[in-house]
N, C-alpha and C. Protein backbone atom coordinates (compact mmCIF):
# COMPACT_ATOMS: atom_id res chain seq x y z
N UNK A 1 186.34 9.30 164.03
CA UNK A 1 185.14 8.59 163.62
C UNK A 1 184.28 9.53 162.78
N UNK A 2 183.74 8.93 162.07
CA UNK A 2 182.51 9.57 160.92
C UNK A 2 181.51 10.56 161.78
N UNK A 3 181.28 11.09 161.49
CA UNK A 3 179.49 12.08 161.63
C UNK A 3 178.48 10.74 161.08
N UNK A 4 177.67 10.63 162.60
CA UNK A 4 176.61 9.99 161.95
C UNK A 4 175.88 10.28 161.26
N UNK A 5 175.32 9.55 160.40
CA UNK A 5 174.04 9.83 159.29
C UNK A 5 172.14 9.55 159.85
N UNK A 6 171.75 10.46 159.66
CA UNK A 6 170.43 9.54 160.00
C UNK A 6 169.12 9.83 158.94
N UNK A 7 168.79 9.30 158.58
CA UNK A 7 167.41 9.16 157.72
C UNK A 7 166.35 8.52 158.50
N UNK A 8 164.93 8.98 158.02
CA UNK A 8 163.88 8.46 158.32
C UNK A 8 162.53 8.23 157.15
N UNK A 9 161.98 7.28 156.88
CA UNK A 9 161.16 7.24 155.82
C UNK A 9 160.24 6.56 156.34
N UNK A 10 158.95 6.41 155.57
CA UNK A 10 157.41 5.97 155.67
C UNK A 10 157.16 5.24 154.73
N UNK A 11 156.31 3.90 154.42
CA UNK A 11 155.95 3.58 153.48
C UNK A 11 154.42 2.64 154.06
N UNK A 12 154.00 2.10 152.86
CA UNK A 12 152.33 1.62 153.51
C UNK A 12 152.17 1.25 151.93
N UNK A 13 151.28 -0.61 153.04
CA UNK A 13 150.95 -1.17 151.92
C UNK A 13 149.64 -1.68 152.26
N UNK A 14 148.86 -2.09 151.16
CA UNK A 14 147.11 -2.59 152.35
C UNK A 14 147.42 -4.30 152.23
N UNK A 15 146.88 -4.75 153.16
CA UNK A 15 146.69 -6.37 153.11
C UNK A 15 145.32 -7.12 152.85
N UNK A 16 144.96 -7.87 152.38
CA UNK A 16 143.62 -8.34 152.08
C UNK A 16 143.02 -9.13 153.44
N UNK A 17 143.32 -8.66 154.51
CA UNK A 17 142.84 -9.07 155.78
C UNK A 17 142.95 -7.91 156.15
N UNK A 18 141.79 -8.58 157.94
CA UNK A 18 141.65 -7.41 158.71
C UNK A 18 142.76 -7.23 159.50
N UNK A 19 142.81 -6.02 160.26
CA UNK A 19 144.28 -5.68 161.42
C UNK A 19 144.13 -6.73 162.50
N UNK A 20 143.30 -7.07 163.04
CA UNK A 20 143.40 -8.45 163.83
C UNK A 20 144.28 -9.50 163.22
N UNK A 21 144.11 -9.90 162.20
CA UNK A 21 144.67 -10.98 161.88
C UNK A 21 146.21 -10.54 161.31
N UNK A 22 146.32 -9.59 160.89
CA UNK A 22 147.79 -9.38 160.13
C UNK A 22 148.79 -8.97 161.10
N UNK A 23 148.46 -8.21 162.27
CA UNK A 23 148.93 -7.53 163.11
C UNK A 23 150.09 -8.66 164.05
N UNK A 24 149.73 -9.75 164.13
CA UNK A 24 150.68 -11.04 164.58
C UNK A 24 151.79 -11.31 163.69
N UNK A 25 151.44 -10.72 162.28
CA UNK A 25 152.53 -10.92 161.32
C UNK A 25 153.81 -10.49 161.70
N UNK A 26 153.48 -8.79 162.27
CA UNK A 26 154.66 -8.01 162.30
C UNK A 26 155.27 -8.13 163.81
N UNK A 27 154.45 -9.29 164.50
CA UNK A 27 155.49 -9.40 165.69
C UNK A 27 157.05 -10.59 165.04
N UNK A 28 158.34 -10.74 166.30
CA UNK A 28 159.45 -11.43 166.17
C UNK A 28 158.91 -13.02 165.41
N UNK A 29 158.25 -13.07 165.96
CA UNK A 29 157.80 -14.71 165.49
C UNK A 29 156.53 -14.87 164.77
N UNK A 30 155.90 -13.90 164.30
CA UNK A 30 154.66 -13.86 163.19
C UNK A 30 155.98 -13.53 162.16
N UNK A 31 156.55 -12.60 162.25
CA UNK A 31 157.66 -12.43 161.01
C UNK A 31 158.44 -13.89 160.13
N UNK A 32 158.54 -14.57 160.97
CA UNK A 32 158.83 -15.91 160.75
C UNK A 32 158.44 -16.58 159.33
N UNK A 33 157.24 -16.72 159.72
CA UNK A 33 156.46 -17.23 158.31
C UNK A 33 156.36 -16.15 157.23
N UNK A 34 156.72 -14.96 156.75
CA UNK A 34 157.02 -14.91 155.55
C UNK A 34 157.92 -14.27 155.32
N UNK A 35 159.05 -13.92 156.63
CA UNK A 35 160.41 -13.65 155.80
C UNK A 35 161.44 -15.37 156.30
N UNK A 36 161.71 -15.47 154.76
CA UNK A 36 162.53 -16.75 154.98
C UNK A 36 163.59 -16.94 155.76
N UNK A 37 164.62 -16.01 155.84
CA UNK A 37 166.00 -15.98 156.64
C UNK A 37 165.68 -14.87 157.93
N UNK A 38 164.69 -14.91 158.16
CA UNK A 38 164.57 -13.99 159.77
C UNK A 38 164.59 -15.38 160.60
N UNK A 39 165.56 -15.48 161.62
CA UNK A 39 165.81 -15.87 162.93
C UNK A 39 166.41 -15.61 164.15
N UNK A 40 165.00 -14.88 164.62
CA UNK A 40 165.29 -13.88 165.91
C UNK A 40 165.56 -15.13 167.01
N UNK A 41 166.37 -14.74 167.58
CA UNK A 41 166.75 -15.87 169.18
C UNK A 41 166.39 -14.70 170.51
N UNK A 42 165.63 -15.50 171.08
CA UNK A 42 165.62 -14.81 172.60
C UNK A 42 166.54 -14.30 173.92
N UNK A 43 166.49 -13.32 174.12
CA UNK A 43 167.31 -12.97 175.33
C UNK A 43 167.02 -13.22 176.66
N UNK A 44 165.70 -11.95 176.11
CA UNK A 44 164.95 -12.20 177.66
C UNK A 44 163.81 -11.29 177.42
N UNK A 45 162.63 -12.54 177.66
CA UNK A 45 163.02 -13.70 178.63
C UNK A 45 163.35 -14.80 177.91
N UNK A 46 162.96 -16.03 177.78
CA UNK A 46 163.72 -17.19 177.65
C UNK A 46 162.73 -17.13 176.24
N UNK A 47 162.00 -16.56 176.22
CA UNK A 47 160.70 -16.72 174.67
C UNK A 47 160.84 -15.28 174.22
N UNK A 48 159.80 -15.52 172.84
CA UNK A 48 160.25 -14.34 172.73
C UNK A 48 158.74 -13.63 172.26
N UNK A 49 158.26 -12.73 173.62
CA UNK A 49 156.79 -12.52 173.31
C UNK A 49 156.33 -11.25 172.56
N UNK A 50 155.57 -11.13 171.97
CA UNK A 50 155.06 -9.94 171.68
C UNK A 50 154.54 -9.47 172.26
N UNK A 51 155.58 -8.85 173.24
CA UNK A 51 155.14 -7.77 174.14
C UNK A 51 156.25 -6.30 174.64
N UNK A 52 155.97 -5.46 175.54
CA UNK A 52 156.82 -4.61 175.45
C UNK A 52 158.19 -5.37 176.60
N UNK A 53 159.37 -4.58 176.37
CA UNK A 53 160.46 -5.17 177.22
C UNK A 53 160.94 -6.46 177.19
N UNK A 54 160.50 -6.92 175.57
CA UNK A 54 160.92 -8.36 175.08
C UNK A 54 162.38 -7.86 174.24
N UNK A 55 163.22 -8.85 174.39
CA UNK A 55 164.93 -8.54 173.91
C UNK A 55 164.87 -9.86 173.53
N UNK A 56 165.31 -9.62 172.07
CA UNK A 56 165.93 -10.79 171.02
C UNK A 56 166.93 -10.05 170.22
N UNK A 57 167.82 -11.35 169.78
CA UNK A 57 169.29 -10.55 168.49
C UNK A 57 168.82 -11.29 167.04
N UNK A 58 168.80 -10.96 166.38
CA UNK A 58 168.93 -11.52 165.02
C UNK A 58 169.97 -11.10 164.27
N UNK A 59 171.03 -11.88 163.17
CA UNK A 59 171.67 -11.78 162.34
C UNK A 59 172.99 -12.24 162.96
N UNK A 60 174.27 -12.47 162.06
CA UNK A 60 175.36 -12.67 162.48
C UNK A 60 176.37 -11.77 162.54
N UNK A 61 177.48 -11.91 162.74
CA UNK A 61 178.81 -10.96 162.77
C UNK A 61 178.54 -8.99 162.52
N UNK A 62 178.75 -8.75 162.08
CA UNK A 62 178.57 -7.29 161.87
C UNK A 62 177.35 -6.90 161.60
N UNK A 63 176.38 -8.15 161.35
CA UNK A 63 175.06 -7.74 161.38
C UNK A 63 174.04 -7.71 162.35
N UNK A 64 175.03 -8.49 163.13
CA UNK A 64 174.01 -9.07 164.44
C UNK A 64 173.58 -7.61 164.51
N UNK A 65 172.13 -7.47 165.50
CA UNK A 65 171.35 -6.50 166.11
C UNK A 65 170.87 -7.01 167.38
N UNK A 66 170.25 -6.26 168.37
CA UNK A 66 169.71 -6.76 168.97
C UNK A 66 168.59 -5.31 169.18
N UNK A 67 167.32 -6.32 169.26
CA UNK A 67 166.06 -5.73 169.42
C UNK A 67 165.44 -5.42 170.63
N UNK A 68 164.41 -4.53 170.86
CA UNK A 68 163.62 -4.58 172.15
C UNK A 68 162.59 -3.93 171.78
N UNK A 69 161.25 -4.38 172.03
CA UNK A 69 159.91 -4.42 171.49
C UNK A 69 159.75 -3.11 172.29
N UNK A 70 159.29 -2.07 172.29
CA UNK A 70 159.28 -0.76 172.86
C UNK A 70 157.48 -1.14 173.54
N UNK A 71 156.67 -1.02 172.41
CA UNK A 71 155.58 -1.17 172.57
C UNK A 71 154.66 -2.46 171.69
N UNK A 72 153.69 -2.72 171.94
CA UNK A 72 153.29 -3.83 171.15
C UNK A 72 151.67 -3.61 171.31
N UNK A 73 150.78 -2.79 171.18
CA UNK A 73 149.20 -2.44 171.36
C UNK A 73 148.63 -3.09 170.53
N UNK A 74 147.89 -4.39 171.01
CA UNK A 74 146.61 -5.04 170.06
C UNK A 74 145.35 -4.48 169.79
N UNK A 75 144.82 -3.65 170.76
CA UNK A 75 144.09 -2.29 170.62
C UNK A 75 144.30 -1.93 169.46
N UNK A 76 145.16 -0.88 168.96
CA UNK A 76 145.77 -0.18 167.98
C UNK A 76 145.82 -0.58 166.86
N UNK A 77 146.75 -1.44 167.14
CA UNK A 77 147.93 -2.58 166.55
C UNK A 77 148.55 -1.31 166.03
N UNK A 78 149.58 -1.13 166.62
CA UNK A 78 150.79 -0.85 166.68
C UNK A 78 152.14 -1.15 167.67
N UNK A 79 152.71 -1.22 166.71
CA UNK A 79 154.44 -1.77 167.72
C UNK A 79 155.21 -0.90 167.21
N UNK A 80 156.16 -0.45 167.88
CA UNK A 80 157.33 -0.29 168.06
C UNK A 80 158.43 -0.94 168.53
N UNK A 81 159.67 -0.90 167.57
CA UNK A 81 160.55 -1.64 168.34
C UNK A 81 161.84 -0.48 167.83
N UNK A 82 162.97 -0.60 168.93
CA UNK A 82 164.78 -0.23 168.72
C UNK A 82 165.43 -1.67 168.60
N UNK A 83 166.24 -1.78 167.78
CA UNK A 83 166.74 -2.35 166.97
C UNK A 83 168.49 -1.74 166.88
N UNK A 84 169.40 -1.98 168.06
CA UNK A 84 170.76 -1.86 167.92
C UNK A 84 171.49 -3.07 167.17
N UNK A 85 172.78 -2.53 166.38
CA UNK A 85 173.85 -2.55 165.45
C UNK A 85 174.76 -2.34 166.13
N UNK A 86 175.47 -2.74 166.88
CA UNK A 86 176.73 -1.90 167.61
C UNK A 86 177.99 -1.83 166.66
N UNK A 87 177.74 -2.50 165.88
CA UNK A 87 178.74 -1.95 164.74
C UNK A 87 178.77 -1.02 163.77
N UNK A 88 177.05 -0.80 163.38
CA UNK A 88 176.80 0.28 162.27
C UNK A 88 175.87 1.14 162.76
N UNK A 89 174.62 0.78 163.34
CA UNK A 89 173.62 1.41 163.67
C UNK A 89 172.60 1.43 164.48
N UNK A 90 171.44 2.03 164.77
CA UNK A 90 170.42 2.66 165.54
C UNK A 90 168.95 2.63 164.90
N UNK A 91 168.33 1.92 165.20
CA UNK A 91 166.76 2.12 164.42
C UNK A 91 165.97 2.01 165.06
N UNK A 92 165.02 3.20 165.05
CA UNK A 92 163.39 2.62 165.63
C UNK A 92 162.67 2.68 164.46
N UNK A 93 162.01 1.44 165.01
CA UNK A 93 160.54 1.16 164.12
C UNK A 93 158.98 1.28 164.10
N UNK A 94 158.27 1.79 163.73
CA UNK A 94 156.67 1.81 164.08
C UNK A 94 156.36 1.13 162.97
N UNK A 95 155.29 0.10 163.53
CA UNK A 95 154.61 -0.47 162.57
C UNK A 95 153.29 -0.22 163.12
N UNK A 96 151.93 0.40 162.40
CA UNK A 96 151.07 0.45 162.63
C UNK A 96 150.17 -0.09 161.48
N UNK A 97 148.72 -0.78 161.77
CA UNK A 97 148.12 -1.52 160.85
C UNK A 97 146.56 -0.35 161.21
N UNK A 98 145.72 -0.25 159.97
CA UNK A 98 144.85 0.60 159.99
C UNK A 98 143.56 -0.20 159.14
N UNK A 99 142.30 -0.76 160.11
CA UNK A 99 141.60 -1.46 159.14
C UNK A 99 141.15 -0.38 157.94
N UNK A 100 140.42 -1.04 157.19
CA UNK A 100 140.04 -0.51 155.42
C UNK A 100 139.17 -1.75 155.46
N UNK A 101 137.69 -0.52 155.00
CA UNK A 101 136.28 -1.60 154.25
C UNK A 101 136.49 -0.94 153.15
N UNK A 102 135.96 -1.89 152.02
CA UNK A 102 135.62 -1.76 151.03
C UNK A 102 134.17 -1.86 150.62
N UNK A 103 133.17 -0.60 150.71
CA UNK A 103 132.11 -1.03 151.03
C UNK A 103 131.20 -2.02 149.96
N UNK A 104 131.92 -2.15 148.78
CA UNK A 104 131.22 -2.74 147.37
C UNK A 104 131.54 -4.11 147.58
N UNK A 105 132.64 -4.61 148.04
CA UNK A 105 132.38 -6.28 148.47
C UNK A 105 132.26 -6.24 149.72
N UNK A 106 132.63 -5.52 150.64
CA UNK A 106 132.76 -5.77 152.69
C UNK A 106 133.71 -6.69 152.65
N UNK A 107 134.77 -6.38 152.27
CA UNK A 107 135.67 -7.08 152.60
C UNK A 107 136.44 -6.62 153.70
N UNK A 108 137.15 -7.54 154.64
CA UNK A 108 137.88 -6.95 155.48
C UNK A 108 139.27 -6.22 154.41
N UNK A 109 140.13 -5.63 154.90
CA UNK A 109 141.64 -5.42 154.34
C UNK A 109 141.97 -4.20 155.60
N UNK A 110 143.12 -3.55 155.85
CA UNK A 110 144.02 -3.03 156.34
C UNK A 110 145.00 -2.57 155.59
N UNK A 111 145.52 -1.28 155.84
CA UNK A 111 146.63 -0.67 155.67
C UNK A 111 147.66 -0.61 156.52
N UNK A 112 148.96 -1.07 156.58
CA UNK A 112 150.17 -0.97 156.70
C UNK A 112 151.11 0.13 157.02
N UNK A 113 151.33 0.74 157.74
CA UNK A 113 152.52 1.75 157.51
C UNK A 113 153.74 1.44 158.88
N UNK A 114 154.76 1.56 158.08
CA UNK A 114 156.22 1.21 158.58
C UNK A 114 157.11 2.63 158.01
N UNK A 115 157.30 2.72 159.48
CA UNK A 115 158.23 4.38 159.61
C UNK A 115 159.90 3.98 160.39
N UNK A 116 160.27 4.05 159.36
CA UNK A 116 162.24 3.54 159.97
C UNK A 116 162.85 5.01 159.70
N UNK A 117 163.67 4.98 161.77
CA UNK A 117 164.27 5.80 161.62
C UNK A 117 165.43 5.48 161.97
N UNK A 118 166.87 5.45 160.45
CA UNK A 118 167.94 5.09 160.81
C UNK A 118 168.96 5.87 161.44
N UNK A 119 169.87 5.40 162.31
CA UNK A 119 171.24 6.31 162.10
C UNK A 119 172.36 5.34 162.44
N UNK A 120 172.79 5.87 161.36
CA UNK A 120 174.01 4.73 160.93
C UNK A 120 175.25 5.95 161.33
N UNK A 121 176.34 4.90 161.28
CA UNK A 121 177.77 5.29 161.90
C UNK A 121 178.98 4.46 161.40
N UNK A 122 180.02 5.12 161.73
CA UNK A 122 181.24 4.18 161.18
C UNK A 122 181.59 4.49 159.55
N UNK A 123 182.00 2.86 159.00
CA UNK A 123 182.86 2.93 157.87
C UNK A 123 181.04 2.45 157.28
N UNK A 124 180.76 1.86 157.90
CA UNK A 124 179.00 1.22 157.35
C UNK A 124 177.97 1.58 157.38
N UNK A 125 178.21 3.06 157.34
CA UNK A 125 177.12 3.96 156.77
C UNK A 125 176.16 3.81 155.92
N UNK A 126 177.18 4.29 154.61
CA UNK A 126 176.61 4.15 153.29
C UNK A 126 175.85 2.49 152.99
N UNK A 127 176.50 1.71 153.70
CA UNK A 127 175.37 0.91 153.23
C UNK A 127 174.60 0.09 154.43
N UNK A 128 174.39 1.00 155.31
CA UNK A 128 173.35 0.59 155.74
C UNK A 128 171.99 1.66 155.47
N UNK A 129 172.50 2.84 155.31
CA UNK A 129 171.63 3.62 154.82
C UNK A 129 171.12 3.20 153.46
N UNK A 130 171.62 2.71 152.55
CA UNK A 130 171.33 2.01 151.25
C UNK A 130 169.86 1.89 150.68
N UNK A 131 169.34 0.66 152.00
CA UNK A 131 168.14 0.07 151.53
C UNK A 131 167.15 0.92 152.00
N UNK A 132 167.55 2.33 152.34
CA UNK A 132 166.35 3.22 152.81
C UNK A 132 166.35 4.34 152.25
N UNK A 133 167.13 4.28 150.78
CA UNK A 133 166.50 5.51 149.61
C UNK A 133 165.01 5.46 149.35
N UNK A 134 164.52 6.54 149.19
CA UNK A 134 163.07 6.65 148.36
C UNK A 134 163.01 5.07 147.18
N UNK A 135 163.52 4.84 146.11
CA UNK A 135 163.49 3.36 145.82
C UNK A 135 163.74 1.96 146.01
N UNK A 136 164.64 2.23 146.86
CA UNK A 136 165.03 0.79 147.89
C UNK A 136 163.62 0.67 148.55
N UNK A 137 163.05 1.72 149.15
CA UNK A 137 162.46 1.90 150.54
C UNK A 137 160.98 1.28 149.83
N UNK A 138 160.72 1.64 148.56
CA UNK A 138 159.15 1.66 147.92
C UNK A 138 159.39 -0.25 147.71
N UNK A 139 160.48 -0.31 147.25
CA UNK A 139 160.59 -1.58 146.90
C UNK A 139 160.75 -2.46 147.79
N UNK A 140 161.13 -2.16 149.32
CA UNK A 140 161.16 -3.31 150.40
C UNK A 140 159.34 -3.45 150.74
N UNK A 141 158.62 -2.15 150.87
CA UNK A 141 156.97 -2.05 151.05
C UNK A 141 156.78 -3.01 149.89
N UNK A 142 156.88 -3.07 148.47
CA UNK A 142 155.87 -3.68 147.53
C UNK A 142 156.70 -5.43 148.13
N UNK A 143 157.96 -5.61 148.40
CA UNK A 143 158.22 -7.32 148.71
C UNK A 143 157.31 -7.47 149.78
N UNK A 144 157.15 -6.40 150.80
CA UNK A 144 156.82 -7.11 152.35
C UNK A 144 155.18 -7.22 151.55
N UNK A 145 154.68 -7.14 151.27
CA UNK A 145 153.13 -6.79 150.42
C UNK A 145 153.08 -8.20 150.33
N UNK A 146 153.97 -8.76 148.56
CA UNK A 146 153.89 -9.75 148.03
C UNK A 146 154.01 -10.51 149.10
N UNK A 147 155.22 -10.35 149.82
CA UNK A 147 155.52 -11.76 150.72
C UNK A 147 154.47 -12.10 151.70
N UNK A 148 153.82 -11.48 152.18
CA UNK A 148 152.52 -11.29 153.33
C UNK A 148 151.36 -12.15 152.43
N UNK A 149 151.04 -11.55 151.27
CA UNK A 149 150.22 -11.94 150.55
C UNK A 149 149.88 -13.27 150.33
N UNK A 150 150.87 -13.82 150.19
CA UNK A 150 151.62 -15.25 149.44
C UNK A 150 151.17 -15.79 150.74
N UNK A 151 152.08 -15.09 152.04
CA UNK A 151 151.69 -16.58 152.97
C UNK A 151 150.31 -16.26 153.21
N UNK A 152 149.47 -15.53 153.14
CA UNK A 152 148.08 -15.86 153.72
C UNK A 152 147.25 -16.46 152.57
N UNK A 153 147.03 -16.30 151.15
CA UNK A 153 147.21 -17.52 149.96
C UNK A 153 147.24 -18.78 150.72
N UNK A 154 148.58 -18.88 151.07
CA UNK A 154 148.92 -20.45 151.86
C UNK A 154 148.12 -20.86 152.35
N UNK A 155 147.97 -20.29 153.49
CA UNK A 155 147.30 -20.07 154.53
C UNK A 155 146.06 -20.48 154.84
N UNK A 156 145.20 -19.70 153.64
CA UNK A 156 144.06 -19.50 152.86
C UNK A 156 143.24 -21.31 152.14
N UNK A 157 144.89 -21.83 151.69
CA UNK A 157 144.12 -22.90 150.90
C UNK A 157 144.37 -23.98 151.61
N UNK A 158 144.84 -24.21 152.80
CA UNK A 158 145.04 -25.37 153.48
C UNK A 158 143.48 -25.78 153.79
């Protein structure tokens, strides 16, 4: 078998809301509404809460994963979650949200930062490590941005 690989990277984006409100985004089922093909299913318990010692799988065949919310602080707002691959890989995640005033309008907004640490294995290394070069990595932060953006827009004009 291969030598595993492992990488770890940081990225951060601000949101035009406060961390109260965005911070539901980055749980299993706030993710929902603005990534289109995320469908996490529950393990256990029978729902799937944002909380710690919550287990859901998302994806199919060699992609399937299965998750477990490590931590989930509304205080903070920060979560952590591990995220097994038993076919390719190993990830923990921190997502932490950091409010931001702007004191010239008072607007609410928040900053973003998402720290993935992979380690990949096997023949599916190389591309699972892929989407976590320095430009993959800048470019998944500027989609999750847009895509966040867009649904609170939505959101916004109902």
């Amino acid at each position: 078998m291969p030598i595993a690989q492992q990488i770890q990277c940081t990225g951060s984006f601000d949101l035009p809301c406060n961390a109260d409100a965005a911070f539901p985004l980055f749980s299993p089922e706030g993710e929902r509404a603005w990534i289109k093909t995320w469908n996490p299913q529950p393990m256990f318990p029978t729902t799937i809460d944002f909380v710690p010692d919550t287990v859901f799988h998302e994806g199919d065949g060699i992609d399937q994963a299965f998750w477990t919310i490590i931590d989930a602080d509304w205080k903070t707002h920060r979560a952590v979650y591990v995220r097994v691959a038993p076919a390719s890989h190993v990830a923990h995640i921190i997502v932490k949200l950091d409010p931001m005033k702007t004191d010239a309008l008072d607007l609410d907004r928040c900053r973003v930062s998402v720290t993935y640490t992979v380690t990949a294995f096997g023949d599916q290394a190389s591309r699972i490590l892929e989407p976590f070069s320095d430009d993959a990595y800048r470019e998944r932060m500027r989609n999750w941005q847009s895509q966040i953006a867009t649904y609170l827009e939505t959101c916004a004009a109902r």
